[in-house]
N, C-alpha and C. Protein backbone atom coordinates (compact mmCIF):
# COMPACT_ATOMS: atom_id res chain seq x y z
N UNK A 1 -235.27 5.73 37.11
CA UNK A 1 -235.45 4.91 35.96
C UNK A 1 -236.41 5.62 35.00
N UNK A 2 -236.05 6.09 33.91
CA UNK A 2 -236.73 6.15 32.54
C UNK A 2 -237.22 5.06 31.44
N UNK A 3 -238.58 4.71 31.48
CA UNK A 3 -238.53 3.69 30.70
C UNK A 3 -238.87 4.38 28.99
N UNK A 4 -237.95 3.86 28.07
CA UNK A 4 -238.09 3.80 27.05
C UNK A 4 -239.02 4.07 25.89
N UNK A 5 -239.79 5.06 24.79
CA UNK A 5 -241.20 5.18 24.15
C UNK A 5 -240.78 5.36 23.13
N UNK A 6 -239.35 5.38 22.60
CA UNK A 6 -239.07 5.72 21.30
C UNK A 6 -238.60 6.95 21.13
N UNK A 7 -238.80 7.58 21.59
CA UNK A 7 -238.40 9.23 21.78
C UNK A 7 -236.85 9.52 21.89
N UNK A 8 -236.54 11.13 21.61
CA UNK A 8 -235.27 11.17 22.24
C UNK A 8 -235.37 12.02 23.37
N UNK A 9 -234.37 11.73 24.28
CA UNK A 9 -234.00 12.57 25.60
C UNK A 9 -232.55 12.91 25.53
N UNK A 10 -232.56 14.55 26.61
CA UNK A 10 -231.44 14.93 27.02
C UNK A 10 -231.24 14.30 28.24
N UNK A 11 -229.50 14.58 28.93
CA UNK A 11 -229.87 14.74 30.36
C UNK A 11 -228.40 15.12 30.37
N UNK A 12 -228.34 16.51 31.30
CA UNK A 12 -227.32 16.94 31.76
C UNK A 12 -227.57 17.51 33.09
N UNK A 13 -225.98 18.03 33.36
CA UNK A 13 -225.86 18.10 35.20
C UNK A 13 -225.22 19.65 35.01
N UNK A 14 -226.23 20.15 33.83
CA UNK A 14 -225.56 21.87 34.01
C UNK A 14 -226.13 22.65 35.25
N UNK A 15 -225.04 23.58 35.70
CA UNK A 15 -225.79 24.18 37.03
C UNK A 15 -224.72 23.55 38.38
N UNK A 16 -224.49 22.38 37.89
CA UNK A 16 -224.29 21.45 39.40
C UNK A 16 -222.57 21.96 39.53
N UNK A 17 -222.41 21.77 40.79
CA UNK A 17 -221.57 22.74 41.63
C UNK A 17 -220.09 21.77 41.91
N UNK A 18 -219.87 20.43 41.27
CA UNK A 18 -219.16 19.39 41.15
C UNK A 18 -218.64 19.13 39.98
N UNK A 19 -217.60 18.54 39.55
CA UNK A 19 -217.18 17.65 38.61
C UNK A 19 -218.23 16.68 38.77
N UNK A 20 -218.88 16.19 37.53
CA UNK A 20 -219.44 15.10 37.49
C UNK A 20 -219.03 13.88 36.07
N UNK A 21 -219.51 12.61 36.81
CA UNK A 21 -219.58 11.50 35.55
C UNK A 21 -221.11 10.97 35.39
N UNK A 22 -221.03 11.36 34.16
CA UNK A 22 -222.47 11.23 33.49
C UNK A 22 -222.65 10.24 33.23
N UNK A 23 -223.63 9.24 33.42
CA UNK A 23 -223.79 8.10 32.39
C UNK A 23 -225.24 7.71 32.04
N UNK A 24 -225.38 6.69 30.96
CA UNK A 24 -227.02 6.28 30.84
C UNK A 24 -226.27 4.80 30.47
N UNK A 25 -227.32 4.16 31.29
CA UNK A 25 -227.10 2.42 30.93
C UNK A 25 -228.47 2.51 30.28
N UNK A 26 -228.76 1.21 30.00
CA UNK A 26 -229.89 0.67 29.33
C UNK A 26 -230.09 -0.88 30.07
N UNK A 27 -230.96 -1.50 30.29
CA UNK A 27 -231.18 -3.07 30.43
C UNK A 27 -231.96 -3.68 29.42
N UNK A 28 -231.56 -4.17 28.71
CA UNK A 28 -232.38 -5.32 28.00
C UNK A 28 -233.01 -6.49 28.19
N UNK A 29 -234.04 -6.77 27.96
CA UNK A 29 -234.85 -8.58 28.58
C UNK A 29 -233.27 -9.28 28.08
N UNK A 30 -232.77 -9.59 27.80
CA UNK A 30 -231.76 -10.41 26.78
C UNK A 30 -230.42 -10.48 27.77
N UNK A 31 -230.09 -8.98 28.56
CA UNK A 31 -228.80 -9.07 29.10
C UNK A 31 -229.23 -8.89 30.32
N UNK A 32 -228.25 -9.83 31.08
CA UNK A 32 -228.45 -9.54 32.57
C UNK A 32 -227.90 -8.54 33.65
N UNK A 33 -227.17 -7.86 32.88
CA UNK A 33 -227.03 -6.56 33.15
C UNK A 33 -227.36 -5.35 33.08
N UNK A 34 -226.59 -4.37 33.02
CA UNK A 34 -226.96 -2.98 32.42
C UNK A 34 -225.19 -2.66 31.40
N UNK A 35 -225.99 -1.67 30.04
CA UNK A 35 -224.92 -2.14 28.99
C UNK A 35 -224.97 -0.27 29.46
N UNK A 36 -223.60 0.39 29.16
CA UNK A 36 -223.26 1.60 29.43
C UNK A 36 -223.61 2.06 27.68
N UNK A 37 -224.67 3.17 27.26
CA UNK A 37 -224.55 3.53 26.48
C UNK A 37 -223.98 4.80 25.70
N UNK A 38 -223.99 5.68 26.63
CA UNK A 38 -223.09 7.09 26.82
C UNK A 38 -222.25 7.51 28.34
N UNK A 39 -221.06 7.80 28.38
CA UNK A 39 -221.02 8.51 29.23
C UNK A 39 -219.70 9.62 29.16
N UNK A 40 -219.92 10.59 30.06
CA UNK A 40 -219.19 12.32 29.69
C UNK A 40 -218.55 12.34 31.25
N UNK A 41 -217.06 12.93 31.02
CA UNK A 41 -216.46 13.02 32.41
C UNK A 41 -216.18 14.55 32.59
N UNK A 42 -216.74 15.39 31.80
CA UNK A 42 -216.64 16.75 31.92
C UNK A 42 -217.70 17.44 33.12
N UNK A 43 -217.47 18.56 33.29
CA UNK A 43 -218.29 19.43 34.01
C UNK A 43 -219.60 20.14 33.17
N UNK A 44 -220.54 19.91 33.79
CA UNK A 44 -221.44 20.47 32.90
C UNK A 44 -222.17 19.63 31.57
N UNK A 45 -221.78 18.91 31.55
CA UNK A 45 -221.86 17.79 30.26
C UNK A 45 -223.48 17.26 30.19
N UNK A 46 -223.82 17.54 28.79
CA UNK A 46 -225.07 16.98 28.50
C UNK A 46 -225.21 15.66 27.36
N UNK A 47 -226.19 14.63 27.40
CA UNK A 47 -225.87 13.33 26.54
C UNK A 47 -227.42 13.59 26.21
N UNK A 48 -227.35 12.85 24.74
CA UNK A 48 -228.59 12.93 24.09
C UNK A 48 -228.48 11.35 23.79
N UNK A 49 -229.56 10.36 23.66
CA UNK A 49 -230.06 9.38 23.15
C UNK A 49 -231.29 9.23 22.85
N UNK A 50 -231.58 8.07 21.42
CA UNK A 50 -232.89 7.57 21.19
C UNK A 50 -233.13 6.70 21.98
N UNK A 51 -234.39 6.83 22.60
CA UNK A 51 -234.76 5.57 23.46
C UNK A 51 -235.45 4.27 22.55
N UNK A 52 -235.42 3.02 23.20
CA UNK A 52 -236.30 2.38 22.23
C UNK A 52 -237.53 2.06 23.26
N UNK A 53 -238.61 1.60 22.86
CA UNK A 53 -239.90 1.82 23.27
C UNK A 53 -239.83 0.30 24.49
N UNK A 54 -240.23 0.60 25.59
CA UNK A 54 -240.62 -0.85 26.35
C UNK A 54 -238.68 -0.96 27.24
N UNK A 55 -237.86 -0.16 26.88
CA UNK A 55 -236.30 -0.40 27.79
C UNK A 55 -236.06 0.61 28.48
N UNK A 56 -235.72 0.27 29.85
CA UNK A 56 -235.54 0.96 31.04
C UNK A 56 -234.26 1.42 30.67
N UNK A 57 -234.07 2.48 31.17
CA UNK A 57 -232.45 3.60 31.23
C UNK A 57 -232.51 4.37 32.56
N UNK A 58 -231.18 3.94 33.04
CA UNK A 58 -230.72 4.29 34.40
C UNK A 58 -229.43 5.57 34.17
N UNK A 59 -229.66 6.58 35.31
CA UNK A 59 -229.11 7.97 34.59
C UNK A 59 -228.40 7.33 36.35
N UNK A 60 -226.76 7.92 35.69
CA UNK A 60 -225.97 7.64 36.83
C UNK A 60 -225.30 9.37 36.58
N UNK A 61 -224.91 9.57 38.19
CA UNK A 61 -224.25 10.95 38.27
C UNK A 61 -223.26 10.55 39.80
N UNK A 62 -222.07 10.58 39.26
CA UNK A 62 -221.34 10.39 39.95
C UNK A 62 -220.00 11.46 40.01
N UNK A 63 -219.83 11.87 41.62
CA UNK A 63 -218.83 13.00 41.88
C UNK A 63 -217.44 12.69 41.46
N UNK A 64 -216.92 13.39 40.60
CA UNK A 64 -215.37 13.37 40.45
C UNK A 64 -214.32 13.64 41.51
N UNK A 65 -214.92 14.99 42.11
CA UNK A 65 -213.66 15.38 42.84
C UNK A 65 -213.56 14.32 44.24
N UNK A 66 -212.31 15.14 44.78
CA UNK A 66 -212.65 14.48 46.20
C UNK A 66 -213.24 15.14 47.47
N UNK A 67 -213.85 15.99 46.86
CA UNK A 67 -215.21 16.24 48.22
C UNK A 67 -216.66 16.03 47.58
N UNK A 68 -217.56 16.61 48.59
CA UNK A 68 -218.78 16.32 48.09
C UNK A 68 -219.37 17.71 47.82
N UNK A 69 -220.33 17.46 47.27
CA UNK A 69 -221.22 18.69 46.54
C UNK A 69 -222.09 18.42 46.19
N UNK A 70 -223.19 19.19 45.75
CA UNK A 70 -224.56 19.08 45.11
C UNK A 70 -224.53 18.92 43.76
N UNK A 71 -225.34 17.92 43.15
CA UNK A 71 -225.36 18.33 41.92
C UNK A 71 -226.63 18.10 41.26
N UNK A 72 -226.52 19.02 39.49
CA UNK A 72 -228.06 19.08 39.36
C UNK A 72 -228.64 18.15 38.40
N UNK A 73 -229.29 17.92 37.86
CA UNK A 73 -229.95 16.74 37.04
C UNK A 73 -231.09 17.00 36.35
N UNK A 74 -230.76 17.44 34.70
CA UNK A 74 -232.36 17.54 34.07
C UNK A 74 -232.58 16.66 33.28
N UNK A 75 -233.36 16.30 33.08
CA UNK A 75 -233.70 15.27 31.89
C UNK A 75 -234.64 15.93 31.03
N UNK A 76 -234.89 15.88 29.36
CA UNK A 76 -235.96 16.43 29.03
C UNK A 76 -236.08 15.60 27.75
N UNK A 77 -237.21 15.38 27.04
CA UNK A 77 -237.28 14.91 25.99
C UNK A 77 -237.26 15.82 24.94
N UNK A 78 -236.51 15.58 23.65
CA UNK A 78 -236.06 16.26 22.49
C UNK A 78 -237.47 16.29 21.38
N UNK A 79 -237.79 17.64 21.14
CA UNK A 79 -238.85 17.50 20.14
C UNK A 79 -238.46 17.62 19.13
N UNK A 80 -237.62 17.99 18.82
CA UNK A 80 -236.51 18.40 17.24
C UNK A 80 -235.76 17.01 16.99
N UNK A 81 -236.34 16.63 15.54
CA UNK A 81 -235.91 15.02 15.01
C UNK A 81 -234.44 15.26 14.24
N UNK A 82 -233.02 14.50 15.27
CA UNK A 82 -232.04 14.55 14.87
C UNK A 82 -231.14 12.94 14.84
N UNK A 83 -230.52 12.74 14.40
CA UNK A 83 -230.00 11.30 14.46
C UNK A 83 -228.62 11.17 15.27
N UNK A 84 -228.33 10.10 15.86
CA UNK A 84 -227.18 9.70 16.67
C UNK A 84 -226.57 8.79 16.00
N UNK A 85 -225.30 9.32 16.33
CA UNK A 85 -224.28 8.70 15.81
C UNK A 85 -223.62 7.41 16.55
């Protein structure tokens, strides 16, 4: 769990030795769930979002193929101010 400061973050699974599915949820006080805000079904795939300050984000990495494998996971925060679409 990443909680939220306003900032932006990366997070990709370059390196990792699998097909992977990328995702970032978010939870809001408001929803009783988790709302899917990006996710990439490629290999190697990196997702950028603005966080908002005080909301938890859950980084899901899930194997495509049908065996198992390692895979890798960076997260980093973006110092270069760019906007999302």
């Amino acid at each position: 769990m990443l909680q939220g400061n306003g900032r932006c973050y990366s997070a990709s699974t370059d390196g990792s030795a699998i097909n992977t599915l990328l995702s970032i949820y978010d939870a809001t006080a408001e929803c009783e769930g988790l709302s899917c805000l990006r996710e990439r079904l490629y290999y190697n795939e990196t997702l950028h979002w603005k966080s908002t300050a005080g909301i938890d984000y859950y980084i899901l990495v899930a194997d495509l193929s049908a065996e198992f494998g390692q895979y890798r996971l960076i997260v980093s925060v973006r110092h270069d101010v760019w906007t999302l679409l």
